[in-house]
Protein backbone atom coordinates (compact mmCIF):
# COMPACT_ATOMS: atom_id res chain seq x y z
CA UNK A 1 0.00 0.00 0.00
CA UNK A 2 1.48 3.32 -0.94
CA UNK A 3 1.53 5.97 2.05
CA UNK A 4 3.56 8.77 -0.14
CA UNK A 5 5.31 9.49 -3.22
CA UNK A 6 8.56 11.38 -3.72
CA UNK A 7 8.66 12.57 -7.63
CA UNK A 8 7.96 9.26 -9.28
CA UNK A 9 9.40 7.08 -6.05
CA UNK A 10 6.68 5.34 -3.70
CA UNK A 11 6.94 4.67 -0.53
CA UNK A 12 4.94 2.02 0.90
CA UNK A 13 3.66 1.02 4.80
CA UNK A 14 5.78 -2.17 4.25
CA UNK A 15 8.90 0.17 3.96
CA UNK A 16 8.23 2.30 6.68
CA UNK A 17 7.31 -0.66 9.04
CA UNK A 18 10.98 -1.61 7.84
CA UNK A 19 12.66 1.69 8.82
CA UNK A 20 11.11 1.33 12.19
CA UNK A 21 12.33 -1.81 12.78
CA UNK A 22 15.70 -0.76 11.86
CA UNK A 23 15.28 1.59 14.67
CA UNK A 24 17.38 0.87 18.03
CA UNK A 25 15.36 -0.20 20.82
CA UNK A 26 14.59 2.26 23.23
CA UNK A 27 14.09 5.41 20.72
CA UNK A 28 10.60 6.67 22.15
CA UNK A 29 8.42 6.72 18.33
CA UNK A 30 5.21 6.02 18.54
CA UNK A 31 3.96 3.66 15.54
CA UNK A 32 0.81 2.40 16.96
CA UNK A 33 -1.65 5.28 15.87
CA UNK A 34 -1.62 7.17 13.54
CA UNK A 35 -0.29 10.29 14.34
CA UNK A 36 2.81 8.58 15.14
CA UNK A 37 2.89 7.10 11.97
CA UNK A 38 2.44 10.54 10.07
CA UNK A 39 5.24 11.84 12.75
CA UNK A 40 7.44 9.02 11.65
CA UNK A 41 7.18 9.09 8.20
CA UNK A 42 7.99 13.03 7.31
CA UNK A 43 11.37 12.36 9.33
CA UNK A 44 11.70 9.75 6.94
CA UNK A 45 10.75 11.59 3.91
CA UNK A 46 13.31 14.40 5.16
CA UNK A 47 16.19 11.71 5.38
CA UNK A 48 15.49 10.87 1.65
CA UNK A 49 15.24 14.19 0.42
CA UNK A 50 18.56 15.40 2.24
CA UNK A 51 20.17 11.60 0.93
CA UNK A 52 18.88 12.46 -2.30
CA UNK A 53 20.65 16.13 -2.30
CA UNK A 54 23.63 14.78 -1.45
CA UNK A 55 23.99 12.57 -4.14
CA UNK A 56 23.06 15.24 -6.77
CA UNK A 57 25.94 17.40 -4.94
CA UNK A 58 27.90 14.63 -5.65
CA UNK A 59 29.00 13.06 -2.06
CA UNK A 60 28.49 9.89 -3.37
CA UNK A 61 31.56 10.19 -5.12
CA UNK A 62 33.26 11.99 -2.11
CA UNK A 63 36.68 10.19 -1.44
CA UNK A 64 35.96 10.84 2.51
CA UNK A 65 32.56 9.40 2.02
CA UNK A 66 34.00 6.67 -0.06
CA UNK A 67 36.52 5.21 2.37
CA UNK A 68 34.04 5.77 5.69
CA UNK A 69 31.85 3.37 3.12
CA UNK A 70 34.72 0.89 2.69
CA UNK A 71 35.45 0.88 6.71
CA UNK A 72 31.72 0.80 7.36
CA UNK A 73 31.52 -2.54 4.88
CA UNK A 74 34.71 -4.06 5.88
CA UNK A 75 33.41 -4.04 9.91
CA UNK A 76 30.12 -5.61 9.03
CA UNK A 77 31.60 -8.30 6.83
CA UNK A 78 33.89 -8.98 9.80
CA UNK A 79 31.26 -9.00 11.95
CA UNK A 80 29.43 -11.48 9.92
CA UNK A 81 32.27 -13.70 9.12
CA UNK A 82 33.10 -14.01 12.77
CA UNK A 83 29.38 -14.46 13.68
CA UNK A 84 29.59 -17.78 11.15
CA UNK A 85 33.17 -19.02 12.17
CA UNK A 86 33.19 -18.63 15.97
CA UNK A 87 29.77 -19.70 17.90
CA UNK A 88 28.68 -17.74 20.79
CA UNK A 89 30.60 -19.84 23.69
CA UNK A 90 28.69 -21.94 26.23
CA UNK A 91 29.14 -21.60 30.21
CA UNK A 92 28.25 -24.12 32.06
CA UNK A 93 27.85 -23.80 35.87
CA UNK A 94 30.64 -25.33 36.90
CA UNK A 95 32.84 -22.87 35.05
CA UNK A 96 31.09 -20.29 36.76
CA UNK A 97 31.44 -21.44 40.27
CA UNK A 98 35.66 -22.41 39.33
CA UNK A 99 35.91 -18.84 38.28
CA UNK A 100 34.21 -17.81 41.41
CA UNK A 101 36.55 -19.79 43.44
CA UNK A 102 39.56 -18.99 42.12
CA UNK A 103 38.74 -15.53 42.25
CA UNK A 104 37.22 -14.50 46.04
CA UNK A 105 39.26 -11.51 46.71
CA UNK A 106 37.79 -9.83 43.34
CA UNK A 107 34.21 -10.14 44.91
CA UNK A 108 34.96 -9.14 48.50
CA UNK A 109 31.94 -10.79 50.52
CA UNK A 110 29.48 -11.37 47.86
CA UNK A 111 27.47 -14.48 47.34
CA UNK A 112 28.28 -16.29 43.87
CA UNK A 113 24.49 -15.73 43.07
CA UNK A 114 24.68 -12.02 43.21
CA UNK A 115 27.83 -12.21 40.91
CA UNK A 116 27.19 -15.13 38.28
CA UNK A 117 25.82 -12.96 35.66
CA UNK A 118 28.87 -10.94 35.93
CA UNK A 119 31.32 -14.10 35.79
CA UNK A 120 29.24 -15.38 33.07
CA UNK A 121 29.28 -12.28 30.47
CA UNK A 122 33.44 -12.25 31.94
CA UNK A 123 33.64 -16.26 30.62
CA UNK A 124 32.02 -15.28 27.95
CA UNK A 125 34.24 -12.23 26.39
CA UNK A 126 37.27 -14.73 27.25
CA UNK A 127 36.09 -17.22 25.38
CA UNK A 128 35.24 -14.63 22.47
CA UNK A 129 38.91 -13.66 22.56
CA UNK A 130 40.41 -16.99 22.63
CA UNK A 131 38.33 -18.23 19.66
CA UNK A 132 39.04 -14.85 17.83
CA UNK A 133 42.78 -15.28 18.38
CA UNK A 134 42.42 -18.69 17.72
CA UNK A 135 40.86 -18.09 14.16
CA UNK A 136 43.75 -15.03 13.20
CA UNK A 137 46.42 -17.50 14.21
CA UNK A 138 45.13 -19.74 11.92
CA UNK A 139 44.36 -17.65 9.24
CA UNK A 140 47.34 -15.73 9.78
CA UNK A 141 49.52 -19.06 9.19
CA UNK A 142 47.45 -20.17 6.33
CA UNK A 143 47.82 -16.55 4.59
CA UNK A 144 51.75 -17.09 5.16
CA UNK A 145 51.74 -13.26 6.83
CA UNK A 146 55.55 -12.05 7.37
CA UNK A 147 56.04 -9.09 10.00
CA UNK A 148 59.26 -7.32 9.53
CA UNK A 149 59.65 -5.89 12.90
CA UNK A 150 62.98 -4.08 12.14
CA UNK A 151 60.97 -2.13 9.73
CA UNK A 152 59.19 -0.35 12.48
């Protein structure tokens, strides 16, 4: 269903239900009446028309713009690549109460109950970097990388 028109482009409830759930959680936009809706869609309209400047000013071609692009795609295709080659780690309970354990004088008098959330996102990241260093060294030795220190 079309909800506006640009020039010849439509724009249709389907995309702007889209847009809003592109939205961070926590932005306060009402999209359950209609009002809301209206609200919601100008700023939208007013990020196409400014987009749509900028391209006939010729930003698109900006060098700046161009390598913030490039940067912008290269973290996301990292992202995604790690996201398929390294599964989010598993801790188990026992891990949590080792960690605990080993580490009493970090919690002062605290109960492991009021802390395992914390040990558990801590487990977590660790595992995160040792499966991330894992993967470079690996990649890293199967790219045959050379580092010429002296050269720094």
């Amino acid at each position: 269903k079309v909800i506006a028109k640009i020039g010849s482009r439509e724009i249709t409830i389907a995309e702007l239900e889209e847009e809003f759930q592109k939205l961070p959680p926590g932005i306060p936009v009402n999209f359950k009446n209609k009002q809301g809706k209206l609200d919601f869609l100008k700023q939208y309209i007013g990020i196409l028309l400014l987009y749509d400047a900028a391209v006939r000013k010729g930003l698109d071609q900006d060098p700046e713009i161009l390598k913030q692009t490039l940067e912008t795609k290269k973290g996301f295709m990292v992202d995604k690549y790690l996201a398929s080659e390294i599964p989010p780690p598993q801790i188990s309970d026992s891990e949590v109460k080792l960690f605990f354990d080993t580490n009493k004088e970090i919690f002062k008098d605290k109960k492991l109950e009021e802390v395992k959330d914390q040990i558990k996102f801590e487990l977590f990241q660790q595992k995160r970097r040792e499966a991330y260093n894992s993967l470079v060294a690996k990649l890293t030795q199967t790219e045959r990388v050379e580092v010429y220190e002296s050269q720094l």
